[in-house]
C-alpha atoms as a PDB file:
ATOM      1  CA  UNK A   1      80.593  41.295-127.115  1.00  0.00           C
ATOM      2  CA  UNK A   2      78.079  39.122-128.887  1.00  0.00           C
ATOM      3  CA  UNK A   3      78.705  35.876-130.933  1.00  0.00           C
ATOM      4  CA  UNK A   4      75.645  35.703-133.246  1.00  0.00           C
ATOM      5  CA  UNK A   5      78.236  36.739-136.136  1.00  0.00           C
ATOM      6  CA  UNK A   6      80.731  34.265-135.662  1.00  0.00           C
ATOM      7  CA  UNK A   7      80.558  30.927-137.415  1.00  0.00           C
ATOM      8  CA  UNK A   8      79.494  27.362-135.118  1.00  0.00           C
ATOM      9  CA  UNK A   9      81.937  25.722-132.938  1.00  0.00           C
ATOM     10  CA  UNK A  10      83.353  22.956-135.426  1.00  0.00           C
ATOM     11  CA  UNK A  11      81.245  19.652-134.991  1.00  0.00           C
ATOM     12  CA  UNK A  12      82.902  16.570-133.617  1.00  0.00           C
ATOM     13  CA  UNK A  13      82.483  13.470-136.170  1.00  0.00           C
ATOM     14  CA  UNK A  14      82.282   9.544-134.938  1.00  0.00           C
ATOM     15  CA  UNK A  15      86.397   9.307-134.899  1.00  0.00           C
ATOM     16  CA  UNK A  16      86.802  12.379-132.297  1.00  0.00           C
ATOM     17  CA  UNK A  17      83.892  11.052-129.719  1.00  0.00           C
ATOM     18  CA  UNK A  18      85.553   7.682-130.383  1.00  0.00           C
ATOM     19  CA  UNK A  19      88.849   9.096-129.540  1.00  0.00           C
ATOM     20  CA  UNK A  20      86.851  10.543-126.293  1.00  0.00           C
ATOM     21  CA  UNK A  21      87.134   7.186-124.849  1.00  0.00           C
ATOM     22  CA  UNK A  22      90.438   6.181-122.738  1.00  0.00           C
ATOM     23  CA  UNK A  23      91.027   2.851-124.608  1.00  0.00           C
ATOM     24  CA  UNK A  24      90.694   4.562-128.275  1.00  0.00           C
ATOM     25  CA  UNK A  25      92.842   7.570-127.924  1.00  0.00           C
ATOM     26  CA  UNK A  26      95.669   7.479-129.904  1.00  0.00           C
ATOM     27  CA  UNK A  27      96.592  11.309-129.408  1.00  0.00           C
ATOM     28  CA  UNK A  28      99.690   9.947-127.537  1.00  0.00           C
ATOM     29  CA  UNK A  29     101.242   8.748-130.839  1.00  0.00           C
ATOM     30  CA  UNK A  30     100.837  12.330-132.366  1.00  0.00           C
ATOM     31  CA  UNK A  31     101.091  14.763-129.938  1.00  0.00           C
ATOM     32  CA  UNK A  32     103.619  15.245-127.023  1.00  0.00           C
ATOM     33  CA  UNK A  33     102.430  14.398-123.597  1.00  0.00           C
ATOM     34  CA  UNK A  34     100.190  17.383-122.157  1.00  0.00           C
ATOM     35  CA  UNK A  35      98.105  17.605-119.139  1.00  0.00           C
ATOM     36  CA  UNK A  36      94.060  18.100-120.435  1.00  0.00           C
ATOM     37  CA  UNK A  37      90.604  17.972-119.569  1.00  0.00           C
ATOM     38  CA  UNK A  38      87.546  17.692-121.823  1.00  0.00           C
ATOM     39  CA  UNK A  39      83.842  18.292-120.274  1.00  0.00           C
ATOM     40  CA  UNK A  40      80.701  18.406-121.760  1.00  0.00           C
ATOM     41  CA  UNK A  41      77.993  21.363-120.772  1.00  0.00           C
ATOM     42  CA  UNK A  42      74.697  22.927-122.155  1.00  0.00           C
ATOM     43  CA  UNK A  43      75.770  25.928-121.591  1.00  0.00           C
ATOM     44  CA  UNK A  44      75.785  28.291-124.687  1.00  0.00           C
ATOM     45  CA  UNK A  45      79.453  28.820-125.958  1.00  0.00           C
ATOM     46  CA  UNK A  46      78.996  32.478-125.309  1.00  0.00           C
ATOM     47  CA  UNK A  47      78.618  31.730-121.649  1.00  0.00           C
ATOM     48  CA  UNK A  48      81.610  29.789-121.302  1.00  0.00           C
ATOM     49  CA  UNK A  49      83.505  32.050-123.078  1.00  0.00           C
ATOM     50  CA  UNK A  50      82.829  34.637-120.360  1.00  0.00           C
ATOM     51  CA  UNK A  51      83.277  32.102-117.746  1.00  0.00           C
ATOM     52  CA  UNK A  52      86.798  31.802-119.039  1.00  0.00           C
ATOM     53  CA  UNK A  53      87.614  34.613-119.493  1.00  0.00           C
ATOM     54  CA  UNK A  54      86.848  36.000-115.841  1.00  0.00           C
ATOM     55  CA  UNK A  55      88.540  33.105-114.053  1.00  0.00           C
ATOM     56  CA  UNK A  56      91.653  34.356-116.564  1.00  0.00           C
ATOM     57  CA  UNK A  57      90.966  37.602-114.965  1.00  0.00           C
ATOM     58  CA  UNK A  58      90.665  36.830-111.255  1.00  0.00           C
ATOM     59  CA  UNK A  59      93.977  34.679-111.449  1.00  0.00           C
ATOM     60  CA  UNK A  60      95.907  37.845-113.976  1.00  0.00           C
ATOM     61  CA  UNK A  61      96.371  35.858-117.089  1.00  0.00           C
ATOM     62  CA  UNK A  62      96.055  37.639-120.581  1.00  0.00           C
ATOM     63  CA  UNK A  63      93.166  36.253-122.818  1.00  0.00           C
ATOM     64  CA  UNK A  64      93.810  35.803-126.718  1.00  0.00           C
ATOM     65  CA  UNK A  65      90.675  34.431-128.069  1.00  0.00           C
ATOM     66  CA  UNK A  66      89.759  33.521-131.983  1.00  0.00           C
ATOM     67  CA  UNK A  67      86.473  31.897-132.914  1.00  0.00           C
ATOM     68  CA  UNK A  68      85.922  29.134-130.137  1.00  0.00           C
ATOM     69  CA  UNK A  69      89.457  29.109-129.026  1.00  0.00           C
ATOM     70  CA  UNK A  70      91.042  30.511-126.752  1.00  0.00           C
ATOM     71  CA  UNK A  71      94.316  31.225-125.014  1.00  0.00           C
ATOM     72  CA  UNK A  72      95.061  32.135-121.706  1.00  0.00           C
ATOM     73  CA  UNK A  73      98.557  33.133-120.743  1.00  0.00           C
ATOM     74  CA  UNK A  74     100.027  33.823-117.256  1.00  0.00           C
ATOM     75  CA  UNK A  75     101.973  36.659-116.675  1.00  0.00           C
ATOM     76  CA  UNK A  76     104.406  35.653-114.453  1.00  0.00           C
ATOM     77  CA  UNK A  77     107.600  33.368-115.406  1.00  0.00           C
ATOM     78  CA  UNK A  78     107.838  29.894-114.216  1.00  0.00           C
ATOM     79  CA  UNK A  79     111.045  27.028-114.643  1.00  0.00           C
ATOM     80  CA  UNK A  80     109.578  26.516-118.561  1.00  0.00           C
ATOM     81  CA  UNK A  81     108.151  30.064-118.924  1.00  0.00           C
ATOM     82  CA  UNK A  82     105.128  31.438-118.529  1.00  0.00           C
ATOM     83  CA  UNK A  83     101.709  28.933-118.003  1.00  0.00           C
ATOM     84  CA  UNK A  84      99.477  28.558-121.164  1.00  0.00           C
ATOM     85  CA  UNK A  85      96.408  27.193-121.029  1.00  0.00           C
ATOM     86  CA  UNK A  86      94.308  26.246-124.554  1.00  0.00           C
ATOM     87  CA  UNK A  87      90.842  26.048-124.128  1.00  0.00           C
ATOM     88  CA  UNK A  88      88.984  24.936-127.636  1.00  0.00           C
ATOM     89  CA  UNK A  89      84.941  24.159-128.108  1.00  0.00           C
ATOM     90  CA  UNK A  90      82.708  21.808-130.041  1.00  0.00           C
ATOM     91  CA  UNK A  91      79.495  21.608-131.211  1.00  0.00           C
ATOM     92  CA  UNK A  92      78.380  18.112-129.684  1.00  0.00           C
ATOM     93  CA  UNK A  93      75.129  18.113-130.698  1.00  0.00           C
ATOM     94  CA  UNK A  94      72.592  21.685-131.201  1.00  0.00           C
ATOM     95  CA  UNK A  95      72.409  21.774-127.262  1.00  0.00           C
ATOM     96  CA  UNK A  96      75.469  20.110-126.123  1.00  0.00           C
ATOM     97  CA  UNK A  97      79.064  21.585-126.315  1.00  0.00           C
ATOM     98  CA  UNK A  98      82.307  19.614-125.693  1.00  0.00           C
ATOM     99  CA  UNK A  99      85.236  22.096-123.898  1.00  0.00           C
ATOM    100  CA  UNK A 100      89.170  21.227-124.165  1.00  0.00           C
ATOM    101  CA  UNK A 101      91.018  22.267-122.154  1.00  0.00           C
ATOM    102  CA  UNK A 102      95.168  21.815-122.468  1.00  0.00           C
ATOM    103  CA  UNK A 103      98.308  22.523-121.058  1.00  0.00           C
ATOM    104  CA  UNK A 104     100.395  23.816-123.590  1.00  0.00           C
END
């Protein structure tokens, strides 16, 4: 599948790298605790994409993916239901992507 037709990853502004740092984020007064990651790569969102989607493969989780998010859902049932990852990208800067990657 190629991505030349779909739009850019959405771009972070100042407040969201801000909000990057531990001392300015505030996302614990809005959203319930969740266990997350954020990393940045050069590695063109296409890539990771694929990258994601066949380490959702190798482990048997089902892949629901629009624009540059994605979700990744296990298939067997745990205490709370089934896992569910959320894995979102950003355009950093022309060469540098930020990936998010949530509990849900």
């Amino acid at each position: 599948m190629r991505f030349t037709s779909l739009p850019r990853p959405a771009s972070l502004n100042a407040f969201d790298i801000i909000s990057f740092s531990c001392g300015f984020d505030l996302s614990g007064l809005f959203e319930e605790g969740t266990d997350g990651a954020r990393f940045v790569s050069e590695v063109h969102v296409s890539n990771i994409i694929s990258k994601l989607e066949e380490i959702a493969k190798v482990v048997s989780f089902s892949v629901r993916k629009k624009d540059y998010r994605m979700s990744l859902e296990g298939s067997s049932e745990g205490v709370k239901g089934p896992l569910t990852i959320a894995a979102e990208i950003f355009e950093l800067t022309p060469s540098l992507r930020v990936v998010e990657v949530k509990k849900k």
